[in-house]
C-alpha atoms as a PDB file:
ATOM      1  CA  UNK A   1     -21.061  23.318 -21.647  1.00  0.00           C
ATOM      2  CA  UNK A   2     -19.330  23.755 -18.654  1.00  0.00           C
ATOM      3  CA  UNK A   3     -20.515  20.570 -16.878  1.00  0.00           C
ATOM      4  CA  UNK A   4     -19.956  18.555 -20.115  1.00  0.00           C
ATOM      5  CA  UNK A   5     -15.750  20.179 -19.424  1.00  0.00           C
ATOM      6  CA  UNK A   6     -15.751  19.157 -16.270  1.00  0.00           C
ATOM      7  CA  UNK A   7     -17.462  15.882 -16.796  1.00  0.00           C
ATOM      8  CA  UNK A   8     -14.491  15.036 -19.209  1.00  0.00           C
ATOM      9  CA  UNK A   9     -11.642  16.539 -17.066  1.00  0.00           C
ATOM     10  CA  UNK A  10     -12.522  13.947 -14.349  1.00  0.00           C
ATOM     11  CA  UNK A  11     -12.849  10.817 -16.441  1.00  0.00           C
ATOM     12  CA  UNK A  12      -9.191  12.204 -18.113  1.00  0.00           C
ATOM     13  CA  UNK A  13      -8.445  12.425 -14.800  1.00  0.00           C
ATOM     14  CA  UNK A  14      -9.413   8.703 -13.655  1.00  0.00           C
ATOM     15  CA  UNK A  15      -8.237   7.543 -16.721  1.00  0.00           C
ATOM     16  CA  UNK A  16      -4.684   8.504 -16.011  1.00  0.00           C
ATOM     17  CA  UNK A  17      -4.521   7.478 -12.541  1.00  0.00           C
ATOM     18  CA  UNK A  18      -5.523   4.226 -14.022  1.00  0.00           C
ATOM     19  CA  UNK A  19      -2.478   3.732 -16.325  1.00  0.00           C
ATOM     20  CA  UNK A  20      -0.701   5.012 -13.820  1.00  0.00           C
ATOM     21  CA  UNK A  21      -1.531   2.384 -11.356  1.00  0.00           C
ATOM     22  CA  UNK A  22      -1.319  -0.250 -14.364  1.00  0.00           C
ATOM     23  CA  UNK A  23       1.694   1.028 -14.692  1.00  0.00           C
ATOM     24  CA  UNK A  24       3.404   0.695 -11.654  1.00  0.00           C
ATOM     25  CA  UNK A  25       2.303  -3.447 -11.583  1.00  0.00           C
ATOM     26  CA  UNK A  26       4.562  -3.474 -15.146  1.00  0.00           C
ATOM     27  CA  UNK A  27       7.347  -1.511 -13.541  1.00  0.00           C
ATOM     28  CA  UNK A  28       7.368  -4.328 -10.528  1.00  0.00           C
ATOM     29  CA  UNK A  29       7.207  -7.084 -13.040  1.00  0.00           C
ATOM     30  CA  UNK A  30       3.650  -8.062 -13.717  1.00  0.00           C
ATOM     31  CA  UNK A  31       3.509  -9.682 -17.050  1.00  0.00           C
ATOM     32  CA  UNK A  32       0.295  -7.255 -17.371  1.00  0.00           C
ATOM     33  CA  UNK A  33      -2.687  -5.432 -15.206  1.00  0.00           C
ATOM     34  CA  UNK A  34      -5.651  -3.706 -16.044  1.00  0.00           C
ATOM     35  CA  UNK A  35      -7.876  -1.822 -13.627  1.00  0.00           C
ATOM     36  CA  UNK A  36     -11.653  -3.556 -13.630  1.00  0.00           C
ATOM     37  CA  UNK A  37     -14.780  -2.912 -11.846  1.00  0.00           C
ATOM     38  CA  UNK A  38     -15.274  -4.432  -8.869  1.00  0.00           C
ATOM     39  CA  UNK A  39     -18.879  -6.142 -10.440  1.00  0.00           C
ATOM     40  CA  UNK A  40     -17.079  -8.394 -12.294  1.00  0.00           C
ATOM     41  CA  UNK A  41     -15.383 -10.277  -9.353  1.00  0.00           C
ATOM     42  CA  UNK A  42     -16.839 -13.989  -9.908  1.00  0.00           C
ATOM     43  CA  UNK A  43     -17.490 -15.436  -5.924  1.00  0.00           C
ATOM     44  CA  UNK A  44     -18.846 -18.676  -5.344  1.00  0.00           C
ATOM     45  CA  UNK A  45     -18.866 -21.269  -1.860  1.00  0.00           C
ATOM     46  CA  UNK A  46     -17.403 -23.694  -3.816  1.00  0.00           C
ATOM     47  CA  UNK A  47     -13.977 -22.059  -4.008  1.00  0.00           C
ATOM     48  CA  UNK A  48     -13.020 -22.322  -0.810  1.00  0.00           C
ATOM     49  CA  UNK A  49     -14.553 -25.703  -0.545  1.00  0.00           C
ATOM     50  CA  UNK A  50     -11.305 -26.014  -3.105  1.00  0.00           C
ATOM     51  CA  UNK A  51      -9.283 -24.952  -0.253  1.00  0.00           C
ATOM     52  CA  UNK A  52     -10.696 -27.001   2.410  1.00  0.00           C
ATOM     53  CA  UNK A  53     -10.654 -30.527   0.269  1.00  0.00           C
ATOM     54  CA  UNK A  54      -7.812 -30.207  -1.935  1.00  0.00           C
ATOM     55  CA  UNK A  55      -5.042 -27.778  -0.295  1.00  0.00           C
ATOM     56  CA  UNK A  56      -2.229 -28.871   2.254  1.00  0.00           C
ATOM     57  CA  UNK A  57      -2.502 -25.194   3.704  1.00  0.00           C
ATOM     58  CA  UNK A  58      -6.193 -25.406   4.685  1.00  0.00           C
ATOM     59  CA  UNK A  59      -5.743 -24.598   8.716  1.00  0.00           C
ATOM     60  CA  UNK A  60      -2.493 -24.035   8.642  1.00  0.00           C
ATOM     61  CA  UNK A  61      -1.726 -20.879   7.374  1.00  0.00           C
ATOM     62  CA  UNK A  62      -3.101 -17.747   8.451  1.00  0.00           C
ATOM     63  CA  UNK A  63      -3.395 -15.850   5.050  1.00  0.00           C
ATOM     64  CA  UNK A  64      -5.711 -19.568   4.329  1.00  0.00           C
ATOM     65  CA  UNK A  65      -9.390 -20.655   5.329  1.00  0.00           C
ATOM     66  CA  UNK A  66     -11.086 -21.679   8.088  1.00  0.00           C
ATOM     67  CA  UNK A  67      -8.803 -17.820   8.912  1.00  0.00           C
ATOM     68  CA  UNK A  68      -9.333 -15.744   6.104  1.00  0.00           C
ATOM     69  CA  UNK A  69     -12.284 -13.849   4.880  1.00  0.00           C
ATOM     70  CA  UNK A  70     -15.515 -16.172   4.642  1.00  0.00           C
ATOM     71  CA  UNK A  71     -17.075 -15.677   1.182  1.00  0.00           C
ATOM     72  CA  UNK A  72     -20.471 -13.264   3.002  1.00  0.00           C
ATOM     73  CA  UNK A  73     -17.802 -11.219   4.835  1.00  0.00           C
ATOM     74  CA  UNK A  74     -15.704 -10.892   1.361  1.00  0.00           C
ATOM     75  CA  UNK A  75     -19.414  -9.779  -0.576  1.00  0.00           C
ATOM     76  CA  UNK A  76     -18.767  -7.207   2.648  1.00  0.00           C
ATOM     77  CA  UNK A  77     -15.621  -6.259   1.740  1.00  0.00           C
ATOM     78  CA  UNK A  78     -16.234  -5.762  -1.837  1.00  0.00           C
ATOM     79  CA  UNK A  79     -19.408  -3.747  -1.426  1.00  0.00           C
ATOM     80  CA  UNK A  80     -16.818  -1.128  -0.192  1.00  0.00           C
ATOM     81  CA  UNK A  81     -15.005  -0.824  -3.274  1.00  0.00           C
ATOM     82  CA  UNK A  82     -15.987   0.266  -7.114  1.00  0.00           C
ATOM     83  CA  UNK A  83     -12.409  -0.679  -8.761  1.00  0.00           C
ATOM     84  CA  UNK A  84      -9.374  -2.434  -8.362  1.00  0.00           C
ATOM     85  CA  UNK A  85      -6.621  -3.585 -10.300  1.00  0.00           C
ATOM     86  CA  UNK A  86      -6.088  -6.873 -11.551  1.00  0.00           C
ATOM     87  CA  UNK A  87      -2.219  -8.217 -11.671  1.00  0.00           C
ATOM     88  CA  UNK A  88      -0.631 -11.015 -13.382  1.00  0.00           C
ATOM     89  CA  UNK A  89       2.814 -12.844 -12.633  1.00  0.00           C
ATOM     90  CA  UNK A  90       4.594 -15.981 -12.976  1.00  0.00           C
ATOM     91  CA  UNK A  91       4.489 -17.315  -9.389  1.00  0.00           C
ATOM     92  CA  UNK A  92       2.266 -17.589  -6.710  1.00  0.00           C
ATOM     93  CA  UNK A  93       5.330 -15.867  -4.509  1.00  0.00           C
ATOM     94  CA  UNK A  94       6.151 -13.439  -7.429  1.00  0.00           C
ATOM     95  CA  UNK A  95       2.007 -12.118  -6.832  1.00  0.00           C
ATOM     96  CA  UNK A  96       1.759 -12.133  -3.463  1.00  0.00           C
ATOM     97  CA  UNK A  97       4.982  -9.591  -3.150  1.00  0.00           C
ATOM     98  CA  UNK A  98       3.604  -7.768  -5.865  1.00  0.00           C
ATOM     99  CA  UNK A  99       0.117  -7.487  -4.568  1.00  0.00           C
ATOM    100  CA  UNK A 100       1.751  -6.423  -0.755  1.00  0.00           C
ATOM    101  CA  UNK A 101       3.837  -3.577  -2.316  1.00  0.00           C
ATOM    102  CA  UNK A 102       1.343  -1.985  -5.097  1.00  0.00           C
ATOM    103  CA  UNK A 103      -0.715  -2.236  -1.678  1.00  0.00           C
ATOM    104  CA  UNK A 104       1.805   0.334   0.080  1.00  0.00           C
ATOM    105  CA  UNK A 105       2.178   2.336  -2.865  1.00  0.00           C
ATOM    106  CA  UNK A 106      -0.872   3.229  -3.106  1.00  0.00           C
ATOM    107  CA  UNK A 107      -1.877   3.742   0.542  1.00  0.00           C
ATOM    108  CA  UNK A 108       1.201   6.294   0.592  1.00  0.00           C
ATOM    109  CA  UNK A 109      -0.624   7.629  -2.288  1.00  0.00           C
ATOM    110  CA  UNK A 110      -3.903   8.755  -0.433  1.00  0.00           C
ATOM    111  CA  UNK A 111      -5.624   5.177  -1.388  1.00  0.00           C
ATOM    112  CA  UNK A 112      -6.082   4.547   1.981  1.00  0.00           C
ATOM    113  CA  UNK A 113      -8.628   1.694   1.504  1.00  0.00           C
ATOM    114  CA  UNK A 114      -5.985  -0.278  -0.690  1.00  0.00           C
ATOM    115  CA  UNK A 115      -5.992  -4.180  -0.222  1.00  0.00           C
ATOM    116  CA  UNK A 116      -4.429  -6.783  -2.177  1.00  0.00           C
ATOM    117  CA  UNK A 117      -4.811 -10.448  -2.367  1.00  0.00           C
ATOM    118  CA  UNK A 118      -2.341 -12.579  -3.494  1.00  0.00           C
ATOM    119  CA  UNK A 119      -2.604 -16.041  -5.439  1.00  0.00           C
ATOM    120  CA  UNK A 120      -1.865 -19.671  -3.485  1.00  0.00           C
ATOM    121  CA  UNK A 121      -0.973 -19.980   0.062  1.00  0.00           C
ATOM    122  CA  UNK A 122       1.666 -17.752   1.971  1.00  0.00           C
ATOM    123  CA  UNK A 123       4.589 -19.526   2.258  1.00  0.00           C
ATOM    124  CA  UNK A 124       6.601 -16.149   3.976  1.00  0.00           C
ATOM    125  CA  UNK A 125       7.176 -19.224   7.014  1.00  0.00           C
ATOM    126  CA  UNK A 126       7.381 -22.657   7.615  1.00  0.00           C
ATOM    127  CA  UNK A 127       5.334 -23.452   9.800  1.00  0.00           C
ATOM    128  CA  UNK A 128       2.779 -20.501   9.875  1.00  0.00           C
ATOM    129  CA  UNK A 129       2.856 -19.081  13.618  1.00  0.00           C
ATOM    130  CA  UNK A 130      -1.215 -19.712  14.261  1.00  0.00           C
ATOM    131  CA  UNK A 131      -0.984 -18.813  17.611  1.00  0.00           C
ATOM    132  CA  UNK A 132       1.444 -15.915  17.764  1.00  0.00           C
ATOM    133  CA  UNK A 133       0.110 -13.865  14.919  1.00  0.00           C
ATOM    134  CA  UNK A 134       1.799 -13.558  11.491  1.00  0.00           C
ATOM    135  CA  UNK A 135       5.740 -12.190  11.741  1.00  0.00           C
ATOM    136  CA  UNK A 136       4.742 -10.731   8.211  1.00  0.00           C
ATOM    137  CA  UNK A 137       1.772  -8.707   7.831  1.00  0.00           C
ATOM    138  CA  UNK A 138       3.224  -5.962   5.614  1.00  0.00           C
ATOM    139  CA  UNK A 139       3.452  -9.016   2.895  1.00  0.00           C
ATOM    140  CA  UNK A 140       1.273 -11.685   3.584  1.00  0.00           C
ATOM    141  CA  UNK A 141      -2.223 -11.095   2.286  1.00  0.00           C
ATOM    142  CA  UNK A 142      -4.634 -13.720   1.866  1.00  0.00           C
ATOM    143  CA  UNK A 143      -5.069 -15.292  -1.674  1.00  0.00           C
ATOM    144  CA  UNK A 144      -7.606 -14.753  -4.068  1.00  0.00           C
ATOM    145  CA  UNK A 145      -9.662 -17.848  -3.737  1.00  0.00           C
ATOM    146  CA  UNK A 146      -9.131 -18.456  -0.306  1.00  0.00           C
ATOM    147  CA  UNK A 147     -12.007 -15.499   0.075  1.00  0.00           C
ATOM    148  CA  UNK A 148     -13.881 -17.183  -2.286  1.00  0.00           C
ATOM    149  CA  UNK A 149     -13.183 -15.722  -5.691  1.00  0.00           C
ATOM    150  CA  UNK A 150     -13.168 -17.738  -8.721  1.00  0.00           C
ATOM    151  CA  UNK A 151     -10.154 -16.704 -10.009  1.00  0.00           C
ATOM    152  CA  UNK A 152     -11.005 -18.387 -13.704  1.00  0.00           C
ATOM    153  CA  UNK A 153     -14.204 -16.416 -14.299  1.00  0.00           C
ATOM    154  CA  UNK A 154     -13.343 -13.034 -12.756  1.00  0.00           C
ATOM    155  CA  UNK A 155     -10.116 -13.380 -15.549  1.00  0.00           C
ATOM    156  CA  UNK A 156     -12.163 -14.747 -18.414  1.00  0.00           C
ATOM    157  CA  UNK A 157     -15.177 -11.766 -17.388  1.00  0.00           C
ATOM    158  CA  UNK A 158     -12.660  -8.942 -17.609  1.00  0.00           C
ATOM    159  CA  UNK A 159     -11.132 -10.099 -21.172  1.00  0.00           C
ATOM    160  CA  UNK A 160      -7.545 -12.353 -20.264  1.00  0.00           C
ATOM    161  CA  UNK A 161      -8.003 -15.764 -21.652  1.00  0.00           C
ATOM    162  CA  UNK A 162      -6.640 -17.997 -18.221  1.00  0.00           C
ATOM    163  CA  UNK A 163      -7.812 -22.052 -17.748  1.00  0.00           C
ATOM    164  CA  UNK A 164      -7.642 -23.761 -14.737  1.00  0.00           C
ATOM    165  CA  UNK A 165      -6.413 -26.455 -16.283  1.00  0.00           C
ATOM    166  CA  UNK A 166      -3.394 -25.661 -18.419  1.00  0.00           C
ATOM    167  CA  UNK A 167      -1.199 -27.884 -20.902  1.00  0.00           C
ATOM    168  CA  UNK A 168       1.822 -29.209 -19.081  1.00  0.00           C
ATOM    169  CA  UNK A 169       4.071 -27.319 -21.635  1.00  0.00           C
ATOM    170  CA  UNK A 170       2.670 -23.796 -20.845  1.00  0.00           C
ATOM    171  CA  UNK A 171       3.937 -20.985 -18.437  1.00  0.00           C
ATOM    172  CA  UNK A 172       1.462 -20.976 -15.717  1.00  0.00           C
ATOM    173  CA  UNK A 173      -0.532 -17.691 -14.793  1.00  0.00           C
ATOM    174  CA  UNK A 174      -1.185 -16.558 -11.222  1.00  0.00           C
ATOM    175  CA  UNK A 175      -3.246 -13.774 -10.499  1.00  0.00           C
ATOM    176  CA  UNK A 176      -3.815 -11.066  -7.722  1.00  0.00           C
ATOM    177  CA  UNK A 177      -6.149  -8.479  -7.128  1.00  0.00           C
ATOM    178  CA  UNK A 178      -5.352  -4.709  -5.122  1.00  0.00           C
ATOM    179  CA  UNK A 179      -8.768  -3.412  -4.275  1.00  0.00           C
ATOM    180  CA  UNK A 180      -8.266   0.279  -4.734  1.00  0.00           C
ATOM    181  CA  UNK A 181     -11.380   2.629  -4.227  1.00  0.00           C
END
């Protein structure tokens, strides 16, 4: 009997530090958030193949590929984590702020391992300094699909309806990801 207490107390317990970190996305402005496992990110090579023949910031960003995480270093990375939370906004700018400051939260929160990534290339400057190192690095995080995450499928496999390809007379959703635990 006891276990079975305790057993609940800690899932009441994870459940509320879930809504708490859903949450705090709504309270920055996320249109909505939900934490998910990190099994259901959706990688592939072919996203940042997307990047590399399709994107004016391939190379010259630093937050952008051939410089941010290659997809086998990303598998890595997520092998590290069991949750994170899953944001989305209205701009590619509005995400990557919000990503970079629920980021900070919860590192000053004891979730020391926090890391977001943002959605679309960094546009904090123009030009990116390549050689001198990023002038930003509290805020510019690398985007979801520049690591190789297919954005579409890891939205679709955790419930939010989202389409690449959406009718020019609909609000356009951008998504981020905060890697929590």
């Amino acid at each position: 009997m006891r276990k079975l207490q305790n057993k609940k107390l800690c899932q009441d317990v994870r459940s509320l530090k879930n809504s708490e970190f859903v949450q705090e996305a709504l309270n920055l402005g996320c249109l909505d958030a939900k934490i998910i496992m990190v099994e259901s990110i959706i990688t592939g090579h072919w996203v940042r193949l997307k990047c590399q023949y399709g994107c004016k910031s391939f190379a010259n960003t630093l937050t952008c590929p051939p410089y941010s995480l290659c997809i086998e270093d990303m598998w890595d990375l997520l092998g590290e984590y069991r949750q994170g939370l899953l944001v989305k906004g209205e701009s590619d700018e509005f995400v990557r702020n919000a990503v970079a400051d629920l980021e900070n939260k919860f590192v000053s929160n004891g979730f020391h391992k926090a890391f977001g990534l943002g959605s679309g290339a960094c546009q904090l400057c123009t030009p990116c300094e390549l050689e001198n190192g990023c002038k930003y690095p509290d805020k510019a995080r690398p985007s979801m699909t520049s690591c190789g995450i297919d954005v579409f499928k890891t939205v679709q496999s955790n419930g939010w309806k989202s389409s690449p390809l959406a009718p020019k007379d609909s609000r356009t959703e951008h998504f981020g990801l905060v890697l929590i635990n």
